[in-house]
C-alpha atoms as a PDB file:
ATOM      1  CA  UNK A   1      -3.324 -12.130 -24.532  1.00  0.00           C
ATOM      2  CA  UNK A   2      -4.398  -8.521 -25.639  1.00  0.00           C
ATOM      3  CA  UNK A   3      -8.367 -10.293 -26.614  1.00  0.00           C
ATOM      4  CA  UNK A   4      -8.570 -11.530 -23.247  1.00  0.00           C
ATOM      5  CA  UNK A   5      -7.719  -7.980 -21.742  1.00  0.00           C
ATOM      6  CA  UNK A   6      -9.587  -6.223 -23.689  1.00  0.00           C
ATOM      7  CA  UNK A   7     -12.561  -8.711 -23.109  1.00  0.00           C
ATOM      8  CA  UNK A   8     -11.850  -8.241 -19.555  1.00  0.00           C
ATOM      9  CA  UNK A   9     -11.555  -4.656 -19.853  1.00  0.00           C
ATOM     10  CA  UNK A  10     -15.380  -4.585 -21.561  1.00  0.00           C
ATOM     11  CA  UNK A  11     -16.400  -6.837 -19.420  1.00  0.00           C
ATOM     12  CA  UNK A  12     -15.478  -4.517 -16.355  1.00  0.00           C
ATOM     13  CA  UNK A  13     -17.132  -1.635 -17.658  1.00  0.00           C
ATOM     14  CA  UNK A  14     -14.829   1.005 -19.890  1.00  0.00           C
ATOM     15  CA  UNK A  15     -15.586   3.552 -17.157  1.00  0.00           C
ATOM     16  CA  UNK A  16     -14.771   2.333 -14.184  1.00  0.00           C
ATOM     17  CA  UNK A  17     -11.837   0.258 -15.712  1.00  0.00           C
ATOM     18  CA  UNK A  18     -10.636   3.096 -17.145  1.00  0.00           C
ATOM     19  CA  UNK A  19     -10.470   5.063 -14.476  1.00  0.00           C
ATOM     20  CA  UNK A  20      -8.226   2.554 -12.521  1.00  0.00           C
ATOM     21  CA  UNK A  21      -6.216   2.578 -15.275  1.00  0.00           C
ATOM     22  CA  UNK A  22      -5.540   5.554 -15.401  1.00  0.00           C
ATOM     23  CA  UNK A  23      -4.691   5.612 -11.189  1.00  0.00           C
ATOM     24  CA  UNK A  24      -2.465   2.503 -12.322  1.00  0.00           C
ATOM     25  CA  UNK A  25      -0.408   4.090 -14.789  1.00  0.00           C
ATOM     26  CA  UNK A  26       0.138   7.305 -12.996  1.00  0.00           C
ATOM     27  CA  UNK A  27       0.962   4.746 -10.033  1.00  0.00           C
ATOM     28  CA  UNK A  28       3.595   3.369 -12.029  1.00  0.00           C
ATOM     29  CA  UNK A  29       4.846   6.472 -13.254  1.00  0.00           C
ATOM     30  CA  UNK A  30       5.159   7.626  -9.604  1.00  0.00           C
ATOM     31  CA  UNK A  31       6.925   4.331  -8.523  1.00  0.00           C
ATOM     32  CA  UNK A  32       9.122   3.755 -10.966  1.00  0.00           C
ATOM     33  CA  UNK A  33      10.807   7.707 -11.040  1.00  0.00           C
ATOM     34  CA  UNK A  34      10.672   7.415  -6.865  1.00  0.00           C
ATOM     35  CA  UNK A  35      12.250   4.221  -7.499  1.00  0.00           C
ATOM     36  CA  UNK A  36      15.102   5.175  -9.318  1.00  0.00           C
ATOM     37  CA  UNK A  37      15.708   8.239  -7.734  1.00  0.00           C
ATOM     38  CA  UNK A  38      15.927   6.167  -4.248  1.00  0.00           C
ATOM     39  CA  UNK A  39      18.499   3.594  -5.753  1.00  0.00           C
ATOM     40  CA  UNK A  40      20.513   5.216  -8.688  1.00  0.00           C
ATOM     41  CA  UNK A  41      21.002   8.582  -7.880  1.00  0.00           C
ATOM     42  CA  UNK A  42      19.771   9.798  -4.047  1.00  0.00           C
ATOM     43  CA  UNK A  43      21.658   6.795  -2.361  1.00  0.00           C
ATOM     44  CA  UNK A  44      24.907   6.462  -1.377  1.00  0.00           C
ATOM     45  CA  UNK A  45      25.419   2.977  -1.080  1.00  0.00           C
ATOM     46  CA  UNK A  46      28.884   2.503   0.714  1.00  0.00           C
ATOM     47  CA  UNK A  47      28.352   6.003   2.693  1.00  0.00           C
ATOM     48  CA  UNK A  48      30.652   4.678   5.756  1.00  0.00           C
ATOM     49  CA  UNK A  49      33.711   4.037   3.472  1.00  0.00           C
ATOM     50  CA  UNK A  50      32.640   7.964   2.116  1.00  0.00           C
ATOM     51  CA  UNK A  51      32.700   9.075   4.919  1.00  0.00           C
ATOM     52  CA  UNK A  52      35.945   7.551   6.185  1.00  0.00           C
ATOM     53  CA  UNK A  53      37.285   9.192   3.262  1.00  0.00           C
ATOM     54  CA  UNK A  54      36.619  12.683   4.276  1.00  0.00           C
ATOM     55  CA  UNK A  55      37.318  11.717   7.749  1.00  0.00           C
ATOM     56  CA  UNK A  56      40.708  11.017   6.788  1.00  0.00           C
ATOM     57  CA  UNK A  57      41.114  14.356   4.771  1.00  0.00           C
ATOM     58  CA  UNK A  58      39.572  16.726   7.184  1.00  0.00           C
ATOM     59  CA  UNK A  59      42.012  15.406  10.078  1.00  0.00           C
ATOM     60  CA  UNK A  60      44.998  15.866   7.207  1.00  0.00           C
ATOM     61  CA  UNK A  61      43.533  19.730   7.034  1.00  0.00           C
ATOM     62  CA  UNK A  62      42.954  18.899   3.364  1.00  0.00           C
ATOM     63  CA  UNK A  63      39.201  20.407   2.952  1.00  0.00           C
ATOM     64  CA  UNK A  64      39.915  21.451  -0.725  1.00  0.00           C
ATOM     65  CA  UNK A  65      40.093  17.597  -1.251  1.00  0.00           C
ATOM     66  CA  UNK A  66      36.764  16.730   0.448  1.00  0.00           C
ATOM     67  CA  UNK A  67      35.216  18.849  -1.141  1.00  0.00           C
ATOM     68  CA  UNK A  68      36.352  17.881  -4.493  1.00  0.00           C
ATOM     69  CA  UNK A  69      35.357  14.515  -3.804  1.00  0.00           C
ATOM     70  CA  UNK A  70      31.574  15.081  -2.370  1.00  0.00           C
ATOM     71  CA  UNK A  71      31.364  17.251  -5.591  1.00  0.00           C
ATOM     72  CA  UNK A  72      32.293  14.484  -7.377  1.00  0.00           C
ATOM     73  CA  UNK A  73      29.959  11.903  -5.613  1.00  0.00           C
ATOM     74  CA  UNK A  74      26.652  14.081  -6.552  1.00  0.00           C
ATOM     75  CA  UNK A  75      23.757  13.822  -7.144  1.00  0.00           C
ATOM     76  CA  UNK A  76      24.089  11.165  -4.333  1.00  0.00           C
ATOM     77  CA  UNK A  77      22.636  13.633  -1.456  1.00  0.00           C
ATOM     78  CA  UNK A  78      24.765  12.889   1.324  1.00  0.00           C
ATOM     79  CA  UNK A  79      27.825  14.310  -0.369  1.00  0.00           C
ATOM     80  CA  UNK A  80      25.550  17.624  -1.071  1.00  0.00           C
ATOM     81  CA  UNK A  81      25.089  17.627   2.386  1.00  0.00           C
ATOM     82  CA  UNK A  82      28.549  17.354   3.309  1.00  0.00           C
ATOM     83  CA  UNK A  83      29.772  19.835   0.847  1.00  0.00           C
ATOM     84  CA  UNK A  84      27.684  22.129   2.747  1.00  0.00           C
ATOM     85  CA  UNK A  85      29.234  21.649   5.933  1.00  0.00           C
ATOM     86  CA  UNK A  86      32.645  21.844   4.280  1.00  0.00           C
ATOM     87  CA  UNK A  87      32.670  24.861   2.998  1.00  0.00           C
ATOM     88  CA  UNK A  88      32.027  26.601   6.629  1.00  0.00           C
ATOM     89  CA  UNK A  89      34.968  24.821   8.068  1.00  0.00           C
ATOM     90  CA  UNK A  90      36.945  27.342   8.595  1.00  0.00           C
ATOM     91  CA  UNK A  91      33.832  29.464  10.133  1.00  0.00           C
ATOM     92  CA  UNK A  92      32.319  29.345  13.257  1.00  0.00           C
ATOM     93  CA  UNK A  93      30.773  26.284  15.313  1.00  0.00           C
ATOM     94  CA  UNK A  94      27.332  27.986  14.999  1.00  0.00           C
ATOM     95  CA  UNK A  95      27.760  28.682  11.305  1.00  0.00           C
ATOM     96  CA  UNK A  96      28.602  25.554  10.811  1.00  0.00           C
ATOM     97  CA  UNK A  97      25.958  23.515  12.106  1.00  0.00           C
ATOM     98  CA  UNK A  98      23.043  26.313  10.831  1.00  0.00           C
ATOM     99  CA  UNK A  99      24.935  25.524   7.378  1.00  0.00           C
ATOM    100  CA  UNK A 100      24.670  21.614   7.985  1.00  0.00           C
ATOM    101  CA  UNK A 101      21.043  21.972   9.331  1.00  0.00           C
ATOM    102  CA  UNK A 102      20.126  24.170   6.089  1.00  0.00           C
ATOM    103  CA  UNK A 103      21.033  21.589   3.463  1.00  0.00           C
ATOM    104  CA  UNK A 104      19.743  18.562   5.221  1.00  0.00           C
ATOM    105  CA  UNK A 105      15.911  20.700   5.439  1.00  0.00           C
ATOM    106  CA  UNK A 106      17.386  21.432   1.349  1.00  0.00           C
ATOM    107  CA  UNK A 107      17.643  18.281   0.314  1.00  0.00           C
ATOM    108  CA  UNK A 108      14.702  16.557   2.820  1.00  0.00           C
ATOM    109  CA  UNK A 109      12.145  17.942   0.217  1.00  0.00           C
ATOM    110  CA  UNK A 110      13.479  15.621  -2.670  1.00  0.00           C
ATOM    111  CA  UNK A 111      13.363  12.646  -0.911  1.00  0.00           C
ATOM    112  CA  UNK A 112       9.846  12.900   0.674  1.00  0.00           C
ATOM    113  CA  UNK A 113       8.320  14.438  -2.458  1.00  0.00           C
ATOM    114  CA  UNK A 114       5.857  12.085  -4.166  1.00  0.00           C
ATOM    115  CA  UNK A 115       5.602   8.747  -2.208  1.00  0.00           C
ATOM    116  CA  UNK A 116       2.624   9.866   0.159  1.00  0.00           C
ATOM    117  CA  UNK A 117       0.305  10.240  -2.943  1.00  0.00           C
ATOM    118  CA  UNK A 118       0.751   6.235  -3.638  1.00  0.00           C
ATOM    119  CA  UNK A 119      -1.747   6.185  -0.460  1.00  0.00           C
ATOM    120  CA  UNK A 120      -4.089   7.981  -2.495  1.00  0.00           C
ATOM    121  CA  UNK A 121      -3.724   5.828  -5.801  1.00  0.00           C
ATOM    122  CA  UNK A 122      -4.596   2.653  -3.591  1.00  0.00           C
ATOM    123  CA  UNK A 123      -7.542   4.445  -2.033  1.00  0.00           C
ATOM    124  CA  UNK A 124      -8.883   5.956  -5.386  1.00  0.00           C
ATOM    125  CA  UNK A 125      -8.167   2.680  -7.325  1.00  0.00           C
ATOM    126  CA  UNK A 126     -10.384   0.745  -4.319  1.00  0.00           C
ATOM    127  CA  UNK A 127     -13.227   3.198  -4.457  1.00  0.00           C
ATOM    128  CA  UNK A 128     -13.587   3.303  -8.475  1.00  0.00           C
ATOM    129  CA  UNK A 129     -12.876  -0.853  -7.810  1.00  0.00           C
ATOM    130  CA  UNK A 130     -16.385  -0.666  -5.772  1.00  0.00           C
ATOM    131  CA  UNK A 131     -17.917   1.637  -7.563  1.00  0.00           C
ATOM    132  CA  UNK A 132     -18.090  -0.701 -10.600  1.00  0.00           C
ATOM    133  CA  UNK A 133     -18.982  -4.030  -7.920  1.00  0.00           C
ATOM    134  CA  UNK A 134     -22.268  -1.431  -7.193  1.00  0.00           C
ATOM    135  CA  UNK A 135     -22.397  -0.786 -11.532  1.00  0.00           C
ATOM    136  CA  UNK A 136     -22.500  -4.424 -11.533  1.00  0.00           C
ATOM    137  CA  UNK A 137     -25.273  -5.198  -9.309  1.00  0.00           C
ATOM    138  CA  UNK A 138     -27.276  -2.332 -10.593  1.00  0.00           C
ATOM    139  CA  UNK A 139     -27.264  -4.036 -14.024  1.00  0.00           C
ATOM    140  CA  UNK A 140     -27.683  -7.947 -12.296  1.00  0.00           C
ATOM    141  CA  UNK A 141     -30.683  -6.689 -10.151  1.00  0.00           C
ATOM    142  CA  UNK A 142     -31.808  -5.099 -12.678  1.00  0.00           C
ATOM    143  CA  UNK A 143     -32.434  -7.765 -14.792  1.00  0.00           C
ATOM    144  CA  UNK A 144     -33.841  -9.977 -11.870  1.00  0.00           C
ATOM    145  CA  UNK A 145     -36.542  -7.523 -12.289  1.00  0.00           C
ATOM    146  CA  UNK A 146     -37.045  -6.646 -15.770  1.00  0.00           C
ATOM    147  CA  UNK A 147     -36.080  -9.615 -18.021  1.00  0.00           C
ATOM    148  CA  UNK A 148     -37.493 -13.071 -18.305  1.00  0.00           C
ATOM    149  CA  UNK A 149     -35.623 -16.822 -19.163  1.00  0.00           C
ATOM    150  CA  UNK A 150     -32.505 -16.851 -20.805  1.00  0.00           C
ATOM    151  CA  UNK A 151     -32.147 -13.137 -21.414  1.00  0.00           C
ATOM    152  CA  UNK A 152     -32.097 -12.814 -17.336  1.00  0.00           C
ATOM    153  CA  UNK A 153     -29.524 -15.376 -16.846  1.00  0.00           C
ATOM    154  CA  UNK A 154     -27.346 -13.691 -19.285  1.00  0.00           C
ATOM    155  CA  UNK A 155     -27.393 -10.525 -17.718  1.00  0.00           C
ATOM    156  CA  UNK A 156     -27.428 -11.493 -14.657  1.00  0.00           C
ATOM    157  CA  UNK A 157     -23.946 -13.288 -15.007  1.00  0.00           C
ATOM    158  CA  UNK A 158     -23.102 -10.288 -17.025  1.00  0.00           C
ATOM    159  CA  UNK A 159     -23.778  -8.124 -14.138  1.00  0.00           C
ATOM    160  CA  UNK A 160     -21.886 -10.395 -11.570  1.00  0.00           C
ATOM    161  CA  UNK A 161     -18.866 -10.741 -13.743  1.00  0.00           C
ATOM    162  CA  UNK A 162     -18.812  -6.903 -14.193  1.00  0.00           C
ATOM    163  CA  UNK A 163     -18.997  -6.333 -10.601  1.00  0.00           C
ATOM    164  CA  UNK A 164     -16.387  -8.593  -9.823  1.00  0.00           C
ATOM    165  CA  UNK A 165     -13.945  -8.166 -12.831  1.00  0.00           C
ATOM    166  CA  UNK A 166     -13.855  -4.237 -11.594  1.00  0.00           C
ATOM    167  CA  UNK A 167     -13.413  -4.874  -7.571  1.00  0.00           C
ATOM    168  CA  UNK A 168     -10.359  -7.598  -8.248  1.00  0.00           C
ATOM    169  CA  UNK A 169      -8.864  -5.255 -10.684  1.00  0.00           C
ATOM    170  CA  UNK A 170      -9.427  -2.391  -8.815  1.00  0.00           C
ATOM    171  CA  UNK A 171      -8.076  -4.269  -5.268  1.00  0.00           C
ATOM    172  CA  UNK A 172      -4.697  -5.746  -7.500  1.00  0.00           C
ATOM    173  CA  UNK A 173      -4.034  -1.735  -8.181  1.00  0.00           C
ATOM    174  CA  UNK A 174      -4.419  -1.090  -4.969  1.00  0.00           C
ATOM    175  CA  UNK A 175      -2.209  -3.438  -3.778  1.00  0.00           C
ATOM    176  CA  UNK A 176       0.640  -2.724  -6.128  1.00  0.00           C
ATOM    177  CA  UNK A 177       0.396   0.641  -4.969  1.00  0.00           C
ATOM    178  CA  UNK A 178       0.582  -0.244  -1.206  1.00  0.00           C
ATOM    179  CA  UNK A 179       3.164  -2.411  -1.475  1.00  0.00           C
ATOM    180  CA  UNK A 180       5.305  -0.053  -3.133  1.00  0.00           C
ATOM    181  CA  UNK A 181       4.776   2.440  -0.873  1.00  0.00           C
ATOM    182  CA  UNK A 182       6.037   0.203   2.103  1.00  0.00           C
ATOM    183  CA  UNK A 183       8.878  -0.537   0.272  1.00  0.00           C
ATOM    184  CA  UNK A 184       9.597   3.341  -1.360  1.00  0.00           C
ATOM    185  CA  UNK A 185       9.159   4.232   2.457  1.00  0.00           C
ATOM    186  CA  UNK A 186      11.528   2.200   4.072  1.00  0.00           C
ATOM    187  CA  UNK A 187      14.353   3.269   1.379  1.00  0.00           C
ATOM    188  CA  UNK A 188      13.311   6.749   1.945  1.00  0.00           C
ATOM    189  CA  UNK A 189      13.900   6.526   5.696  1.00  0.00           C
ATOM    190  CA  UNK A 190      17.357   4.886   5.026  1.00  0.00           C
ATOM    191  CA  UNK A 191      18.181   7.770   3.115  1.00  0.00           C
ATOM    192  CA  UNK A 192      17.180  10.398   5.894  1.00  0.00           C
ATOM    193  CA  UNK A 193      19.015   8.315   8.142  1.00  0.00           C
ATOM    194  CA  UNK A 194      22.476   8.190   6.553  1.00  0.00           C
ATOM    195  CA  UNK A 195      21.883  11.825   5.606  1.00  0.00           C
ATOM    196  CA  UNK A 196      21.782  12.738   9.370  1.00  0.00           C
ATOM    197  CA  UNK A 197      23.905  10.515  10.852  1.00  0.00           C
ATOM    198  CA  UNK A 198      27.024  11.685   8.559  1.00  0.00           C
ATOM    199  CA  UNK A 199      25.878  15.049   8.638  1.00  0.00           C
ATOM    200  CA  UNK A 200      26.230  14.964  12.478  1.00  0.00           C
ATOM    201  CA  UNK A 201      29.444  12.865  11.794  1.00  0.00           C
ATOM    202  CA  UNK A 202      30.979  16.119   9.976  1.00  0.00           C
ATOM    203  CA  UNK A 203      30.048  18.663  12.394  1.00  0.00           C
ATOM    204  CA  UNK A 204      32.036  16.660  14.859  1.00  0.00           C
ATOM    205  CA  UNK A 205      34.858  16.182  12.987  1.00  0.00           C
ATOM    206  CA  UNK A 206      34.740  19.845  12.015  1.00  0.00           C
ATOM    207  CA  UNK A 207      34.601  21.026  15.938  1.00  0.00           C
ATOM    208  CA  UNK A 208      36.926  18.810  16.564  1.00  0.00           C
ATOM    209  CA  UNK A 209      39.884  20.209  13.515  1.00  0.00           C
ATOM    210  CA  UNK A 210      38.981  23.558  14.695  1.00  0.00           C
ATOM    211  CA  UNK A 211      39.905  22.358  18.367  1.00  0.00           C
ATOM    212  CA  UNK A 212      43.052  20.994  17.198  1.00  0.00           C
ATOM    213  CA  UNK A 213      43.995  23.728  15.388  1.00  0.00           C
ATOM    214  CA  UNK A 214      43.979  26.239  18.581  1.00  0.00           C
ATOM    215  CA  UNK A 215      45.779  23.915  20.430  1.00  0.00           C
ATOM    216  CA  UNK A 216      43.384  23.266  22.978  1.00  0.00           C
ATOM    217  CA  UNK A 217      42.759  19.322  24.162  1.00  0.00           C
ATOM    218  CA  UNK A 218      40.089  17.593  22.497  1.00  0.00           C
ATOM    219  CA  UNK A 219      37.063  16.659  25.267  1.00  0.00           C
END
């Protein structure tokens, strides 16, 4: 197995393959960090039965005990969030939505960080993927012109299978890389979402315990 990739490698040029290569492994690098990020530590997986548990401890007036359990629950990022808003219960509406609104913008930055740049690795890893289909002609067309009988056949096949070993290994890279950024992206915007959703969740329960407590009917 490791002749015939190594052929192939040759046989697409070291440079070009090489270079998408490299854009592969850093590709993989990127994806597989993003990915476990997204589904072993950012995520909260069962974040309505969380969040029914704080629910349930916030209307019993026990805030110590919520936040000893979203401290517990990190580094998912929902309970970060949450200990945030938490902490300001006893403060003022205001304070306790700009203290809500300041950790969701603190933790947006982790989950957004990296994934865009996958558009570049499929871009970069198509270009170099053309740029040695282009090597390869060169050297086939070139030998149309220069060499004679068997010597032109050879590289002239030479040249073809150079031009297309680099453009289909140059497209597959490519493709990995958009693919995984579809999928990285919808994860990462089911993370935002249960981030704001329960974040808005707490401020109401919040406004409404602070309602309670003066007495005043809940609207």
């Amino acid at each position: 197995m490791f002749d015939t990739i190594a052929r192939l490698f040759y046989q697409g040029g070291p440079f070009v393959m090489s270079g998408i290569l490299f854009v592969l492994v850093i590709s993989v690098v990127l994806i597989g960090e993003r990915a476990v990020r997204y589904w072993f530590q950012y995520d909260l997986a069962n974040s309505s039965g969380f969040m029914a548990a704080v629910q349930k401890m916030i209307m019993n007036n026990s805030i110590e005990n919520a936040i000893r359990l979203c401290k517990n629950a990190r580094p998912k990022l929902v309970p970060v969030v949450l200990t945030e808003g938490l902490m300001r219960a006893n403060d003022s509406e205001e304070e306790i939505e700009n203290a809500m609104e300041h950790a969701t913008l603190s933790v947006l930055p982790k989950v957004t960080r990296g994934v865009p740049f996958l558009g570049t690795t499929a871009n970069v890893a198509t270009l170099l993927g053309l740029l040695g289909t282009i090597f390869g002609l060169i050297k086939a067309f070139g030998a149309a012109a220069t060499a004679t009988g068997v010597q032109k056949q050879t590289i002239l096949a030479e040249g073809i299978a150079e031009a297309l070993t680099a453009t289909s290994f140059g497209l597959s890279t490519a493709l990995l890389c958009l693919l995984a950024h579809g999928f990285l992206m919808m994860k990462q915007g089911t993370i935002i979402n249960d981030i704001n959703q329960n974040a808005s969740r707490l401020i109401d329960l919040l406004i409404t315990r602070k309602i309670k407590m003066k007495g005043s009917p809940v609207k």
